[in-house]
Each structure stands twice: as structure tokens, then as C-alpha cells.
N, C-alpha and C. Protein backbone atom coordinates (compact mmCIF):
# COMPACT_ATOMS: atom_id res chain seq x y z
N UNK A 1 28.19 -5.90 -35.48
CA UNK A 1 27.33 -7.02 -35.76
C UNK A 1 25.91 -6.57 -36.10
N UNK A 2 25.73 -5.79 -35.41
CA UNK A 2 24.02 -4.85 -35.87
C UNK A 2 23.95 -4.18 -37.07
N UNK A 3 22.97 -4.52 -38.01
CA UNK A 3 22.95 -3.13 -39.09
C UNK A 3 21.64 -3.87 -40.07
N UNK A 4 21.33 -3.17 -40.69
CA UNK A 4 20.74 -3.72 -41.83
C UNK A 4 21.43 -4.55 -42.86
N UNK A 5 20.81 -5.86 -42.89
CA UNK A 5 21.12 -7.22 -43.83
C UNK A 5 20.51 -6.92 -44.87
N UNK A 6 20.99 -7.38 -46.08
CA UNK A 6 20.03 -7.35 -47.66
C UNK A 6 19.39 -8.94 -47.42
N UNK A 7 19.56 -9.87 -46.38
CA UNK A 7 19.11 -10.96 -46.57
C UNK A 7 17.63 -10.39 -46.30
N UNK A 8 17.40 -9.72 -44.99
CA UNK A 8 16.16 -9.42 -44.97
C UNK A 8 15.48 -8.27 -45.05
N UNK A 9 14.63 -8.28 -45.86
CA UNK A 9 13.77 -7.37 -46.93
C UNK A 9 12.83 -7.16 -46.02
N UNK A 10 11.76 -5.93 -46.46
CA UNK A 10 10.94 -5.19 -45.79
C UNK A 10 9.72 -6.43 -45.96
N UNK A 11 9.47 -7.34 -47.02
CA UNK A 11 8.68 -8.15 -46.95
C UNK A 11 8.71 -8.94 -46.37
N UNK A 12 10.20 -9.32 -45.91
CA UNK A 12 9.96 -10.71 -44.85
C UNK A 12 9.94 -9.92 -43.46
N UNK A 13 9.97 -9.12 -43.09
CA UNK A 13 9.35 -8.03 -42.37
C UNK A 13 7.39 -8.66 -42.29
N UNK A 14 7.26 -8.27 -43.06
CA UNK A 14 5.87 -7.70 -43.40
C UNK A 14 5.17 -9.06 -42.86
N UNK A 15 5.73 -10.57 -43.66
CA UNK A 15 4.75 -11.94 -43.95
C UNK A 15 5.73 -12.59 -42.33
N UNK A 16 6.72 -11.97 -41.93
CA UNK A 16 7.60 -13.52 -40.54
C UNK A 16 7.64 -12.01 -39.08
N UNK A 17 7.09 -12.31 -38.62
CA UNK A 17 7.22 -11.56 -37.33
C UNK A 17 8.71 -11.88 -36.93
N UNK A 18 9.07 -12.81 -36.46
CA UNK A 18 10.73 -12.73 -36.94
C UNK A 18 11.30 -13.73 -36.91
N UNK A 19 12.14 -13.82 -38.12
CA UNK A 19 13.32 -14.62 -38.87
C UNK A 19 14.44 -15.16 -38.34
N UNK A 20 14.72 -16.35 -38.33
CA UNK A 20 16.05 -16.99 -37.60
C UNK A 20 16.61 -17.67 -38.60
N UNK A 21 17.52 -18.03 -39.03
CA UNK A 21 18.68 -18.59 -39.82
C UNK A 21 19.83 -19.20 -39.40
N UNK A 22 19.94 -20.65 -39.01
CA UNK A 22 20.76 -20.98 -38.24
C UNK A 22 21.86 -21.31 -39.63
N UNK A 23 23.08 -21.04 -39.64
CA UNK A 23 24.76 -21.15 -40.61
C UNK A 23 25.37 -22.16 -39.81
N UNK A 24 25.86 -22.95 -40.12
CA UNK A 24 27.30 -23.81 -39.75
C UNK A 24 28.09 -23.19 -38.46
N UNK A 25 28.13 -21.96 -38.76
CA UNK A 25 29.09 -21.64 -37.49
C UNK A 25 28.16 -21.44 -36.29
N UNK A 26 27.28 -21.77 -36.34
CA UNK A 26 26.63 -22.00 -34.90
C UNK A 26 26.24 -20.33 -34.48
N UNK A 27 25.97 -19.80 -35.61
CA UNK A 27 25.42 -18.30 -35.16
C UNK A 27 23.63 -18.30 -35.60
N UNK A 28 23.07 -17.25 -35.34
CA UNK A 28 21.63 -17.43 -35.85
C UNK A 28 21.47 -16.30 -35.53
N UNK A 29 20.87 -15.65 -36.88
CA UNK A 29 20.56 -14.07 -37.82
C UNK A 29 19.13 -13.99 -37.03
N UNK A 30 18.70 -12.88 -36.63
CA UNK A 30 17.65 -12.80 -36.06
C UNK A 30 16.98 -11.20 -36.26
N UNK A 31 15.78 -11.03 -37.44
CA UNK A 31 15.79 -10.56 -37.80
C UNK A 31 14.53 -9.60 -36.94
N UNK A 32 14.47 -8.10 -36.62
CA UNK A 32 13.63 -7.71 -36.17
C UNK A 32 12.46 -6.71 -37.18
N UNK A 33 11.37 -7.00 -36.68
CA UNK A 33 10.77 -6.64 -37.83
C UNK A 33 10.13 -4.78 -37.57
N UNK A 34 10.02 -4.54 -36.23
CA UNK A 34 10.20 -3.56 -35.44
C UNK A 34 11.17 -2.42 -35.88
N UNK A 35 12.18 -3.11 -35.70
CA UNK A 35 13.26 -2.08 -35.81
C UNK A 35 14.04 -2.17 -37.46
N UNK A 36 13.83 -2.93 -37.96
CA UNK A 36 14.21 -3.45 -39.45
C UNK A 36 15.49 -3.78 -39.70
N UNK A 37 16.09 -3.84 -38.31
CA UNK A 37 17.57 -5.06 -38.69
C UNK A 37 17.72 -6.85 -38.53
N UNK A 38 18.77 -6.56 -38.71
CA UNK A 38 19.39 -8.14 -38.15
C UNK A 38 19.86 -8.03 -36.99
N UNK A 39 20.38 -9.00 -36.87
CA UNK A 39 21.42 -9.36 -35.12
C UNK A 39 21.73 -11.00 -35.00
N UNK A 40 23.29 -11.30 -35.49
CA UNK A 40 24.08 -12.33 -35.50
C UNK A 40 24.24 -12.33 -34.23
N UNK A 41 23.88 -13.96 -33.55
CA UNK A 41 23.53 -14.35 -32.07
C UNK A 41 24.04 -15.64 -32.12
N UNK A 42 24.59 -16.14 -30.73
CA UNK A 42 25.45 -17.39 -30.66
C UNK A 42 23.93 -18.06 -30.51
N UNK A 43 23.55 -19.43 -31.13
CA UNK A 43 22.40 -20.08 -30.38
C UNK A 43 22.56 -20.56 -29.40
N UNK A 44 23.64 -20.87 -28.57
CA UNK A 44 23.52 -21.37 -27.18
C UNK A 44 23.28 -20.57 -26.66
N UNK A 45 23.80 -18.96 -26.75
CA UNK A 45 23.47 -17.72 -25.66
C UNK A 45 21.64 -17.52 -25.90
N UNK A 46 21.45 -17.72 -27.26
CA UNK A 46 19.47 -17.30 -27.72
C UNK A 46 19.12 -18.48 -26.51
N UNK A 47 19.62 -20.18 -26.53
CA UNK A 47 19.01 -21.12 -25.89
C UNK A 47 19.14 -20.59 -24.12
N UNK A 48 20.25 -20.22 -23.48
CA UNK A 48 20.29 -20.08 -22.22
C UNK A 48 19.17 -18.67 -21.92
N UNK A 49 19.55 -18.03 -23.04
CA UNK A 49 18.39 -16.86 -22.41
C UNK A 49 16.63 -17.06 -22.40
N UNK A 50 16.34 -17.73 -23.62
CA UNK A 50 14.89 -18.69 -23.59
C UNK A 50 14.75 -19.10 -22.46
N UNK A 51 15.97 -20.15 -21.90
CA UNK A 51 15.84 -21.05 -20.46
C UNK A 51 15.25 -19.94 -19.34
N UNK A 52 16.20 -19.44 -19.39
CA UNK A 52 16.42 -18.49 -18.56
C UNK A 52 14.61 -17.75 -18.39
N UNK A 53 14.20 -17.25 -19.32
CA UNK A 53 12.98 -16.44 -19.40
C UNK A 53 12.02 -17.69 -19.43
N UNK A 54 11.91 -19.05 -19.55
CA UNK A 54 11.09 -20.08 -19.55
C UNK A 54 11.19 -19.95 -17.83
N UNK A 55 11.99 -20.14 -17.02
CA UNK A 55 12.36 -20.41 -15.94
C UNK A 55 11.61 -19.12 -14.99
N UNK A 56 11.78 -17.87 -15.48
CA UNK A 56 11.33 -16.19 -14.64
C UNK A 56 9.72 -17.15 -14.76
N UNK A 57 8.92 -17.34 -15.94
CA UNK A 57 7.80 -17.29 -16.13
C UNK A 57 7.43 -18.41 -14.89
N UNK A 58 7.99 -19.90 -15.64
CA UNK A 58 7.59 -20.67 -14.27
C UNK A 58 7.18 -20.35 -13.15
N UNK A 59 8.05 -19.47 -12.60
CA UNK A 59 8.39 -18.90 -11.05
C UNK A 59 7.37 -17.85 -10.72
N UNK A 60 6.93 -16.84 -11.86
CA UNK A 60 5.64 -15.89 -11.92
C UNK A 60 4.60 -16.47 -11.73
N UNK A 61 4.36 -17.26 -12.57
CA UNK A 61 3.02 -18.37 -12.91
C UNK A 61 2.69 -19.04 -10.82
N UNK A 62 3.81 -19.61 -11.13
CA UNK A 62 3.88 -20.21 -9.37
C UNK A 62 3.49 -19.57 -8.02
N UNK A 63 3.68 -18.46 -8.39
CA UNK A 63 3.80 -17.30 -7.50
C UNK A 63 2.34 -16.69 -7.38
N UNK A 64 1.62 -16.81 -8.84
CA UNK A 64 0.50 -16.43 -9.01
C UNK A 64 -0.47 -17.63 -8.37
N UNK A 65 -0.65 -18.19 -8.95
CA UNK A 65 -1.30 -19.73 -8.37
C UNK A 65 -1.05 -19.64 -6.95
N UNK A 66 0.03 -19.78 -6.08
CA UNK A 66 0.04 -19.74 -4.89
C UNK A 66 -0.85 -18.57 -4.07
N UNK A 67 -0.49 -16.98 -4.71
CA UNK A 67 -1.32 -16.05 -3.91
C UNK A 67 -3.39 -16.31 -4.58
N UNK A 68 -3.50 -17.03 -5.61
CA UNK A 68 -5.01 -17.26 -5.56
C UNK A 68 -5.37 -17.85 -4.61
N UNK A 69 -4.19 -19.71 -4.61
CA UNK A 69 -4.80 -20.49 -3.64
C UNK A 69 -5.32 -19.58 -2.48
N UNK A 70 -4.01 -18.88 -1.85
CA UNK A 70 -4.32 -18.27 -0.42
C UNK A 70 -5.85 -17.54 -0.81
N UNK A 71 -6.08 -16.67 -1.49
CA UNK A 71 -7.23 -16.06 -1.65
C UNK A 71 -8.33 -17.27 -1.55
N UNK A 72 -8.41 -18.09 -2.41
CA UNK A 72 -9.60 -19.32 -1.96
C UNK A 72 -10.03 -19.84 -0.40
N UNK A 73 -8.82 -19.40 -0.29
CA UNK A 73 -8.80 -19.70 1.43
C UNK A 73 -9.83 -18.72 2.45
N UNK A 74 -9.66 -17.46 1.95
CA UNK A 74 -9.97 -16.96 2.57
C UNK A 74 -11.52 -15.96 2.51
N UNK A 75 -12.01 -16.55 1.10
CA UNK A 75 -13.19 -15.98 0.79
C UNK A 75 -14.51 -16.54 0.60
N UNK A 76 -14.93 -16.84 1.50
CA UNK A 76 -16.32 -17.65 1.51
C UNK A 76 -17.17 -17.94 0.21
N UNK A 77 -16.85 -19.62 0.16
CA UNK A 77 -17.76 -19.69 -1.17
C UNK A 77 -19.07 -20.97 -0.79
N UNK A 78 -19.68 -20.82 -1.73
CA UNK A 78 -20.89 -21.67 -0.88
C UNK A 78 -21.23 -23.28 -0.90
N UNK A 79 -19.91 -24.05 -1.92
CA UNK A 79 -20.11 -25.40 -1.85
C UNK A 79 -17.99 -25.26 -2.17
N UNK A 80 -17.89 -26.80 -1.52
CA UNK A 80 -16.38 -26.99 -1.17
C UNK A 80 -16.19 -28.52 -2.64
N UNK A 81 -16.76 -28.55 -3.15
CA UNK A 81 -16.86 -30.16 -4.32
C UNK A 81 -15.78 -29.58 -5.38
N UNK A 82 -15.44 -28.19 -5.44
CA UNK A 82 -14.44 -28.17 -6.67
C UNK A 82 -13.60 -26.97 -6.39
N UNK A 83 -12.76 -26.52 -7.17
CA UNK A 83 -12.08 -25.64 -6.93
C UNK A 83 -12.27 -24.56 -7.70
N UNK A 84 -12.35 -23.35 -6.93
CA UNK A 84 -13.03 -22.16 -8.01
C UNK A 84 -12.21 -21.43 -9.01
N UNK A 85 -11.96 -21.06 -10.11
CA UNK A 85 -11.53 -20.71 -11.17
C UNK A 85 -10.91 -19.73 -10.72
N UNK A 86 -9.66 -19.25 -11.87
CA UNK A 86 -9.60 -17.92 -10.98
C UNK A 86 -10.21 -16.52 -10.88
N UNK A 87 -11.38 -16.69 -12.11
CA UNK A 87 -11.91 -15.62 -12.65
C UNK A 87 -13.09 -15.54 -11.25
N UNK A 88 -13.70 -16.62 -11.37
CA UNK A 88 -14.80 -17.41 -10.18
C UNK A 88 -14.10 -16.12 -8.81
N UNK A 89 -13.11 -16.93 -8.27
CA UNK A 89 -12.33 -16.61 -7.08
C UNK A 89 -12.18 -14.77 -6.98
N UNK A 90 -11.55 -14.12 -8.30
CA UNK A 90 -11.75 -12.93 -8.17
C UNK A 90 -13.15 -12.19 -7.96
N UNK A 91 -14.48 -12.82 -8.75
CA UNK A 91 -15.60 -12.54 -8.47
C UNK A 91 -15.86 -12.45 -7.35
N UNK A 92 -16.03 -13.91 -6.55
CA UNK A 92 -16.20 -13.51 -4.90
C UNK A 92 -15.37 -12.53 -3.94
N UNK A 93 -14.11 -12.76 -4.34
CA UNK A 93 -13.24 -11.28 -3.64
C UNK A 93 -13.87 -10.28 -3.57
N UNK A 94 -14.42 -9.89 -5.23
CA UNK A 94 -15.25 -8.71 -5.37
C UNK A 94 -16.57 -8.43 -4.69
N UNK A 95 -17.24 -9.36 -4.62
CA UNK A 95 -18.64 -9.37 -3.94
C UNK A 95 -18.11 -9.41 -2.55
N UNK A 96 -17.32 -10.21 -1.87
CA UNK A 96 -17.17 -9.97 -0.67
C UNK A 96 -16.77 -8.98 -0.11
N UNK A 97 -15.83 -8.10 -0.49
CA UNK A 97 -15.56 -6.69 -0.59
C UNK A 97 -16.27 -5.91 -0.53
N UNK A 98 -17.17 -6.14 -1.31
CA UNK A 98 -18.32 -5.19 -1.45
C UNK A 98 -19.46 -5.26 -0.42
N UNK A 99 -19.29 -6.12 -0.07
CA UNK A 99 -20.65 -6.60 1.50
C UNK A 99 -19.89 -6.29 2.50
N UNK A 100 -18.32 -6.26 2.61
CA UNK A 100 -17.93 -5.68 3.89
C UNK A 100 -18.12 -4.47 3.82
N UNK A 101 -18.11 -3.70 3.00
CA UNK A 101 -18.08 -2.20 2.58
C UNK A 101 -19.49 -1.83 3.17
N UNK A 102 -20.39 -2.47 2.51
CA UNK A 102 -21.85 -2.43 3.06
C UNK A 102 -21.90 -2.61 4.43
N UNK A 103 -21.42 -3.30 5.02
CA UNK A 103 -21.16 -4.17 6.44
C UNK A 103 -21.27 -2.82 7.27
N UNK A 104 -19.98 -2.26 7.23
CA UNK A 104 -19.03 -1.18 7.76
C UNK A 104 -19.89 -0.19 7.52
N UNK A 105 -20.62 0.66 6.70
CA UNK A 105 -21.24 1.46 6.27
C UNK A 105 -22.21 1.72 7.06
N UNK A 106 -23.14 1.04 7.66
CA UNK A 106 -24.18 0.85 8.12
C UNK A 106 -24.00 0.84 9.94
């Protein structure tokens, strides 16, 4: 099923990062621009694996958000009216870190 297609040319390479072609028989040509082939793919297996990798991310994303919240929790900030960003939140980590360091030092 792998090999080089004449459907796709080094130019559609060049102008489509990559090419899908859905046929009647429920397959879809998927062209890599990387490696310069094709690859005939069932679209329900392309759709469950999307799901599938939509679903890992969710769960990353979630995972991430949850260990900031905890960090907000635990790093002294100086007004409570909003919730600090996460860039915000890493900043104070950093400064606070850095004053215990000082803390300890002394």
C-alpha cells in the first residue's frame, strides 16, 4: 500500500503540507510531504485515531491546568480579585524561589 503515487507530485509537496483524497471506497490517500509518499488509509481508522489523539490532548491539557491550579495555591500573590495567568503564576514561582534561596542563604 506504501510507495510513491504519480497522483502526488513534488509540487503538491511543496504548495499542501499534506493531501487527503477521499474515493468511493471509503479509503483516503494521504500524502506525506516529508517523506514523499502516499499511504491508502481506511477514514474511519484516520477518524478513530484523530479521536483518539483529540482525547490524549484533552487529558494533557487537564492535567496541566490542574498541576497550575495547585501551584496558585501555593504561591503567594498579593491581591485574590482574579486568577493569575499561567505565565503570571510561573513568574511568582520564580521569584518565590528565588527569596527562599535568599531566605536559606543568609
Amino acid at each position: 500500500m506504501m510507495g510513491v503515487n504519480p497522483e502526488c507530485t513534488r509540487t503538491q509537496f511543496e504548495t499542501n503540507l499534506e493531501e487527503t483524497v477521499v474515493n468511493s471506497s471509503n479509503l483516503v490517500l494521504v500524502c506525506d510531504p516529508g517523506k514523499g509518499v502516499c499511504k491508502k488509509k481506511k477514514a474511519d481508522v484516520m477518524q478513530k485515531r484523530r479521536l483518539a489523539a483529540n482525547a490524549r490532548e484533552r487529558r494533557r491539557m487537564n492535567s496541566l491546568n490542574v498541576a497550575f491550579d495547585r501551584l496558585r495555591q501555593v504561591v503567594p500573590s498579593v491581591g485574590n480579585d482574579r486568577k493569575l495567568s499561567k505565565y503570571e503564576t510561573l513568574q511568582l514561582a520564580q521569584n518565590y524561589i528565588c527569596a527562599l534561596v535568599e531566605l536559606m542563604e543568609k
